[in-house]
Protein backbone atom coordinates (compact mmCIF):
# COMPACT_ATOMS: atom_id res chain seq x y z
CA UNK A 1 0.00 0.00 0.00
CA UNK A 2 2.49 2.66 -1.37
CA UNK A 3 1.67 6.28 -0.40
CA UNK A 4 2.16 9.20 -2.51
CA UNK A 5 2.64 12.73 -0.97
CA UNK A 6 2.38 15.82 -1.36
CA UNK A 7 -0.20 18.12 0.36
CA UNK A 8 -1.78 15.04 1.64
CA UNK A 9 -0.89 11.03 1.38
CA UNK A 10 -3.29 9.31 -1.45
CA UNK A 11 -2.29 5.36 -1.36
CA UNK A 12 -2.55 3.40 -4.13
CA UNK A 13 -5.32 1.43 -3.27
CA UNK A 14 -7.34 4.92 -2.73
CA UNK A 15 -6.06 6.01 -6.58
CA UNK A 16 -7.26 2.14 -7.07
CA UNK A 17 -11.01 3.28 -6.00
CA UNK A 18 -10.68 6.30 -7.61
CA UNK A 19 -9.94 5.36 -10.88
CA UNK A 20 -12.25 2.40 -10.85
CA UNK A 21 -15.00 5.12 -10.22
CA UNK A 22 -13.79 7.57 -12.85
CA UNK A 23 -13.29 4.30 -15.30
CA UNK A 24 -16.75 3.15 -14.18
CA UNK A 25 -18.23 6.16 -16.00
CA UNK A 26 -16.11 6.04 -18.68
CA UNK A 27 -17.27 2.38 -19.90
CA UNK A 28 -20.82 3.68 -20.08
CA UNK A 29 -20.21 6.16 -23.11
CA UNK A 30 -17.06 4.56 -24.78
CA UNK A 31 -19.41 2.32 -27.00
CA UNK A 32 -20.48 6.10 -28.47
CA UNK A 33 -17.00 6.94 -29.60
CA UNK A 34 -16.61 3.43 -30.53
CA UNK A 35 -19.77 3.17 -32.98
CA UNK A 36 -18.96 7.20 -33.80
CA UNK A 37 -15.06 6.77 -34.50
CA UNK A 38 -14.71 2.74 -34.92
CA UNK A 39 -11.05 3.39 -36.17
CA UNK A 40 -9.96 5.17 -33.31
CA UNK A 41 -8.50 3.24 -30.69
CA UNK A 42 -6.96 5.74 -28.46
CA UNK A 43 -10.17 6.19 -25.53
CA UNK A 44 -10.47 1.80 -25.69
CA UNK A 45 -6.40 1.85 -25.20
CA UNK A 46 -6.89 4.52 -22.20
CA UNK A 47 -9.55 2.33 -20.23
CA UNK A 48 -7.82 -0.40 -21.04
CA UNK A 49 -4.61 0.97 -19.15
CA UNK A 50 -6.62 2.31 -16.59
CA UNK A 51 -8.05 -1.22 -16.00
CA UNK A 52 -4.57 -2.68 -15.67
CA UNK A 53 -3.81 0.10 -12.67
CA UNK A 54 -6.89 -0.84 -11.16
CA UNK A 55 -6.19 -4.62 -11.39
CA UNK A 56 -2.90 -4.25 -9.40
CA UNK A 57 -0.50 -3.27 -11.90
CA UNK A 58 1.52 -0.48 -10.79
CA UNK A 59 0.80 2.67 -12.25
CA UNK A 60 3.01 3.13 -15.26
CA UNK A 61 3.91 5.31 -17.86
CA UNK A 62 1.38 3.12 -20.19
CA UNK A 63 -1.43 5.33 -17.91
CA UNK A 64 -0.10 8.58 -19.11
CA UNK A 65 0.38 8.07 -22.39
CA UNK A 66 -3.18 6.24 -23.20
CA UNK A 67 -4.39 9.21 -21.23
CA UNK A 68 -3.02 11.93 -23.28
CA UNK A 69 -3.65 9.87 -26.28
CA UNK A 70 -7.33 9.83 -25.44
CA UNK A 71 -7.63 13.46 -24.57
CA UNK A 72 -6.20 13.93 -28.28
CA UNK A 73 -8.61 11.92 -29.25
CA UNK A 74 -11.44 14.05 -27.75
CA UNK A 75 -9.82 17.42 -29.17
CA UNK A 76 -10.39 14.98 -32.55
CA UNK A 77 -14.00 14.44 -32.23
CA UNK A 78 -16.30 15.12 -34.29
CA UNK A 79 -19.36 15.45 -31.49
CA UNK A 80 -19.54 16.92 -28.50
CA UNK A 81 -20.61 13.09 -27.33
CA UNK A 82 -17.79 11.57 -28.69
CA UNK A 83 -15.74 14.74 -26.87
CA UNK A 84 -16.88 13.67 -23.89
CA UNK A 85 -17.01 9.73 -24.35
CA UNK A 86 -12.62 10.00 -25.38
CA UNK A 87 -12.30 12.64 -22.66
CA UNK A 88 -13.80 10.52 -19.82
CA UNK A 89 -11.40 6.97 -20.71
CA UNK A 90 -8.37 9.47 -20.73
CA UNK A 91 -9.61 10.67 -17.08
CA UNK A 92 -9.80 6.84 -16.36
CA UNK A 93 -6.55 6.83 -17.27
CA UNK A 94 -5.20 10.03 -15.60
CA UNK A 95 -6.83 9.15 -12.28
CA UNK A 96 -3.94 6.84 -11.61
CA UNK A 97 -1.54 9.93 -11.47
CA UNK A 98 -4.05 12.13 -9.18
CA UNK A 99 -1.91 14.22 -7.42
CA UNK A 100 -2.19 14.87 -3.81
CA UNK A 101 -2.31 18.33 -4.30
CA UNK A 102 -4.95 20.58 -2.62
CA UNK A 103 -5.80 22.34 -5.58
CA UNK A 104 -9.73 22.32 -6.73
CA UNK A 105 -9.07 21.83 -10.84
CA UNK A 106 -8.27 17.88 -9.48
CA UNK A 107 -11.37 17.50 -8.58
CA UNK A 108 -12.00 17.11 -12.24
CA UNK A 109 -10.16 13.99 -12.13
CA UNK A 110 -11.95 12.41 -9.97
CA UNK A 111 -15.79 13.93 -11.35
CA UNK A 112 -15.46 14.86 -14.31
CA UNK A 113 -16.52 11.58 -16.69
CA UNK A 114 -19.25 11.11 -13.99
CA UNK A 115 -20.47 14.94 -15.23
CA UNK A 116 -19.39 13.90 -18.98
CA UNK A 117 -21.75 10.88 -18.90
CA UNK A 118 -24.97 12.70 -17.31
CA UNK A 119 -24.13 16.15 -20.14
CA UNK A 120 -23.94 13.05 -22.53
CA UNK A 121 -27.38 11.92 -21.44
CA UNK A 122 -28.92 14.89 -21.59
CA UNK A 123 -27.87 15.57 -25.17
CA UNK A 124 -29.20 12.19 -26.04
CA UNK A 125 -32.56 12.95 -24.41
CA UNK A 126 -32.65 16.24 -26.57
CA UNK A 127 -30.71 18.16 -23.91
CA UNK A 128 -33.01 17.94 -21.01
CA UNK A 129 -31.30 18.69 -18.00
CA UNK A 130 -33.68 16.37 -15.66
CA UNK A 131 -31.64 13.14 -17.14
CA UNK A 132 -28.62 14.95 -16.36
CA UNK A 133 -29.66 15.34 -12.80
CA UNK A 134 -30.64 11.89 -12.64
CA UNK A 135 -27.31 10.89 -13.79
CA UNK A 136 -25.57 12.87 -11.14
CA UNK A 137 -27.44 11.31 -8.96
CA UNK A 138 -27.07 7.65 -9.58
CA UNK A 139 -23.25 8.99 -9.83
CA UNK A 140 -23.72 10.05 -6.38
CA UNK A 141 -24.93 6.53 -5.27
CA UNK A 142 -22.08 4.62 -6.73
CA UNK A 143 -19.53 6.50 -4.69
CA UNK A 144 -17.98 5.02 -2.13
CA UNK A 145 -16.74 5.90 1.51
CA UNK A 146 -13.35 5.46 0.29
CA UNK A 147 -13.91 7.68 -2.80
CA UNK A 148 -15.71 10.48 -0.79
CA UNK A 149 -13.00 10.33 1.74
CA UNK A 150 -10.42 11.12 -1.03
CA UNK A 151 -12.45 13.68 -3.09
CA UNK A 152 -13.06 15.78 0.56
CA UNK A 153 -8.88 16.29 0.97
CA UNK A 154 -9.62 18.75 -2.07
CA UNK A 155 -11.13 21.79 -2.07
CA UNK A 156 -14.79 22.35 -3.68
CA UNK A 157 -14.74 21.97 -7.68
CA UNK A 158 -14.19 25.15 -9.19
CA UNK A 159 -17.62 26.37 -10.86
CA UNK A 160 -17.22 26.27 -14.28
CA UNK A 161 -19.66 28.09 -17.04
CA UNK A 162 -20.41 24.39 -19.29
CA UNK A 163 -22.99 22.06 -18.55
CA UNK A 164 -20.74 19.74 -17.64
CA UNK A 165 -19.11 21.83 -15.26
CA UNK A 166 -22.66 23.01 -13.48
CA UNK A 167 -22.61 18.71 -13.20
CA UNK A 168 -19.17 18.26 -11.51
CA UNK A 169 -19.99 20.92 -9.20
CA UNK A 170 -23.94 19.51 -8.77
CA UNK A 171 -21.94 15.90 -8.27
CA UNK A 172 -19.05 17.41 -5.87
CA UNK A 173 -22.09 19.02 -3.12
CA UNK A 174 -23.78 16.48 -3.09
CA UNK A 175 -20.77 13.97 -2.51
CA UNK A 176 -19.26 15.99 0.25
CA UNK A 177 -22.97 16.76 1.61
CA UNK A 178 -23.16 13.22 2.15
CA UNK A 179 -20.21 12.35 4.33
């Protein structure tokens, strides 16, 4: 149970939790990039690393690069789903390297596929924000003590003007309003 430090200790069985969370969402809405952008392998190849970390594979430089990779891929889509779908498996990715750093912008990697998935569902539902509130919440449910515990060492998600960002911050209250 390696620690990493910095403002706080993070082990890596909490990054474990946390990326299983963030990689959780990211599953949901990779099929859309998938069916979108079939010759695009980049967001598969990030969840795919991200699985490996979570598995018990030490964190490598495999999570970076499938991370970045997918992020590229997302700043290569050509819908705003299939944005968020390739920018949700990089986070799954990323959330292996979360630093313990008390700074609010990584609270995005720890939220922010949960808050691409429900923006993602309210597109699909012809943008209605009630699914993406629904979302959030059965994003809420899935979290666990362990992931809460983590999220609360970082200050509140900064507020954000997108959708998506309104979401984080929705998801984020209502985590830390739970603990």
């Amino acid at each position: 149970m390696t620690s990493v430090t910095g403002d706080f200790e993070l082990t890596h069985d909490e990054l474990r939790v946390v990326a299983r969370y963030v990689a959780e969402s990211a599953q949901e809405v990779l099929p859309l990039f998938e069916f979108t952008t079939p010759d695009d392998p980049r967001p598969r190849a990030a969840l795919d690393a991200a699985r490996e970390f979570i598995d018990g594979a030490r964190r490598t430089k495999l999570q970076r690069v499938t991370s970045m990779d997918a992020h590229r891929a997302a700043g290569d889509a050509p819908t705003e789903v299939t944005r968020l779908a390739a920018q949700a498996a990089g986070d799954a990715a990323s959330a292996a390297y979360l630093h313990p750093i008390a700074k609010a912008h990584q609270v995005g990697h720890i939220l922010r596929a949960a808050a691409n998935v429900a923006r993602i569902a309210e597109i699909e539902a012809g943008d209605d924000p009630a699914v993406g509130d629904e979302m959030i919440e059965q994003a809420r449910a899935r979290a666990t003590p362990v992931l809460i515990d983590v999220l609360c060492r970082y200050p509140v998600a900064p507020t954000g003007r997108s959708r998506t960002a309104h979401l984080m911050a929705a998801l984020d209250a209502s985590l830390r309003a739970s603990r």
